[in-house]
Protein backbone atom coordinates (compact mmCIF):
# COMPACT_ATOMS: atom_id res chain seq x y z
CA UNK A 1 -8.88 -29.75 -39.97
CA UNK A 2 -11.04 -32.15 -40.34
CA UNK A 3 -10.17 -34.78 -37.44
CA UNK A 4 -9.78 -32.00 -34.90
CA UNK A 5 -13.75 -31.30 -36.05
CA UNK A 6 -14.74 -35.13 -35.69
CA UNK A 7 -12.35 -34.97 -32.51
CA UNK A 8 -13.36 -31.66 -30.89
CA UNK A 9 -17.52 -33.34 -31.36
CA UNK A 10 -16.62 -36.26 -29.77
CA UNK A 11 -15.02 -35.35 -26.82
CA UNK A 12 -18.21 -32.65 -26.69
CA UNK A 13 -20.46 -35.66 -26.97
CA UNK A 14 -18.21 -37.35 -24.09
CA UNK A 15 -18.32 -34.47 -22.05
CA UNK A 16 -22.25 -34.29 -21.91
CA UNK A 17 -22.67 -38.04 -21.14
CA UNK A 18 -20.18 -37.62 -18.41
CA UNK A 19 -21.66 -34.98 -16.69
CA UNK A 20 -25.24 -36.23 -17.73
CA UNK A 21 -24.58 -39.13 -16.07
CA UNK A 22 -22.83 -37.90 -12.90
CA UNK A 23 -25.81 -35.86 -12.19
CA UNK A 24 -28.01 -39.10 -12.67
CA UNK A 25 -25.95 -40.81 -10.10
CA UNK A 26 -26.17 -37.73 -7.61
CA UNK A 27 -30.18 -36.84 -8.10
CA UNK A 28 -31.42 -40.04 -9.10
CA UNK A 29 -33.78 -38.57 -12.07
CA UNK A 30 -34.12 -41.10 -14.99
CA UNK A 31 -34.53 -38.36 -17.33
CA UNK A 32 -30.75 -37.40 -16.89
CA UNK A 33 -30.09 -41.23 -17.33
CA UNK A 34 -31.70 -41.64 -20.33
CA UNK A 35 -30.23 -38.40 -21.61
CA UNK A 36 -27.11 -39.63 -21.00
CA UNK A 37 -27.05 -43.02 -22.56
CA UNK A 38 -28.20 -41.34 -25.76
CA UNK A 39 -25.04 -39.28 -25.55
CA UNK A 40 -23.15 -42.47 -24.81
CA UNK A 41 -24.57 -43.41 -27.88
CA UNK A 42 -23.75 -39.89 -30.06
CA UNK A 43 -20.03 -40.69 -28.64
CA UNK A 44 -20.17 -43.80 -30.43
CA UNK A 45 -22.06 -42.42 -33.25
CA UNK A 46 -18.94 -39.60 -33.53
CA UNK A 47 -16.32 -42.38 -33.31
CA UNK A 48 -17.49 -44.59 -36.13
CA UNK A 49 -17.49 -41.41 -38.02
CA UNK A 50 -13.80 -40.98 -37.28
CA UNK A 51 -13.10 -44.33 -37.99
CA UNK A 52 -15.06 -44.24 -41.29
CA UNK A 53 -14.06 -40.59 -42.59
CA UNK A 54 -9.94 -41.20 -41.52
CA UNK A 55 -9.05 -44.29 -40.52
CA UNK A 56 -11.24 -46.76 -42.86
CA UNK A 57 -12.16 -44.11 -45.73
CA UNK A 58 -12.14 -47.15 -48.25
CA UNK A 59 -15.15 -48.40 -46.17
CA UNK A 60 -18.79 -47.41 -46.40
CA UNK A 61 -20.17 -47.38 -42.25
CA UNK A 62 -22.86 -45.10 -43.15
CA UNK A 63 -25.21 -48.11 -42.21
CA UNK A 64 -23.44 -48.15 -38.75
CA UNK A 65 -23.62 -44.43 -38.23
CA UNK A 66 -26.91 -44.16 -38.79
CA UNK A 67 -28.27 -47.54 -36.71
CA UNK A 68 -26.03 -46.07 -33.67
CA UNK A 69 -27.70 -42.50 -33.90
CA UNK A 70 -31.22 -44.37 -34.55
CA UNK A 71 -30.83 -46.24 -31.42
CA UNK A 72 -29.52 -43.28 -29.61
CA UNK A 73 -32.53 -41.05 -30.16
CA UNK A 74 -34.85 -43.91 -29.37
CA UNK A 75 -33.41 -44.27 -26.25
CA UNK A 76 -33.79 -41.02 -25.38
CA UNK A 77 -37.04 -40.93 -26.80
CA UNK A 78 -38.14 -43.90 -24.47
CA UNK A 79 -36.98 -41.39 -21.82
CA UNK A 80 -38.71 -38.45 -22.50
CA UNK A 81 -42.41 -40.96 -22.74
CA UNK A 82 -41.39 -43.12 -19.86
CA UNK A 83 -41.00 -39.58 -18.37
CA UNK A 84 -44.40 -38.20 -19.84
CA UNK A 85 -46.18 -40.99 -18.20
C-alpha cells in the first residue's frame, strides 16, 4: 500500500509541474515558472523517497530528501520575492 502512496504523490507532484509549466510556456508569467520548477523539484523529492523507503531501505537518504525539498521551496520562494518586487 505503501508504494502506490509514494507512487500515486509522485505522479501528483508530476502532474502539477507539467501543467505548471505548460501554462508558463503559454502566458509567459514567471510566477508559474518558478512554481513549477519547485514541483520539478517535489517530483524528485517523492522519488528519492521511493528509492529510499523500497528500493534502498538499507540506506539512510534522509539527507537527500530533505536538501531536494530545501532547494525546492527556495526556489519557489525566490519566485514569490522576485515576484513581490
Amino acid at each position: 500500500m505503501a508504494a502506490a502512496i509514494y507512487g500515486l504523490c509522485m505522479l501528483t507532484a508530476l502532474a502539477c509541474a507539467w501543467l505548471l509549466l505548460a501554462s508558463y510556456a503559454r502566458t509567459g508569467h514567471r510566477l508559474l515558472f518558478w512554481s513549477g520548477l519547485c514541483f520539478c523539484g517535489m517530483t524528485l523529492n517523492n522519488l528519492i523517497l521511493i528509492l529510499d523507503k523500497l528500493v534502498f531501505p538499507a540506506m539512510d537518504l534522509l539527507t537527500l530528501r530533505l536538501v531536494t525539498a530545501l532547494i525546492s521551496v527556495s526556489l519557489l520562494l525566490y519566485g514569490l520575492i522576485d515576484e513581490k518586487e
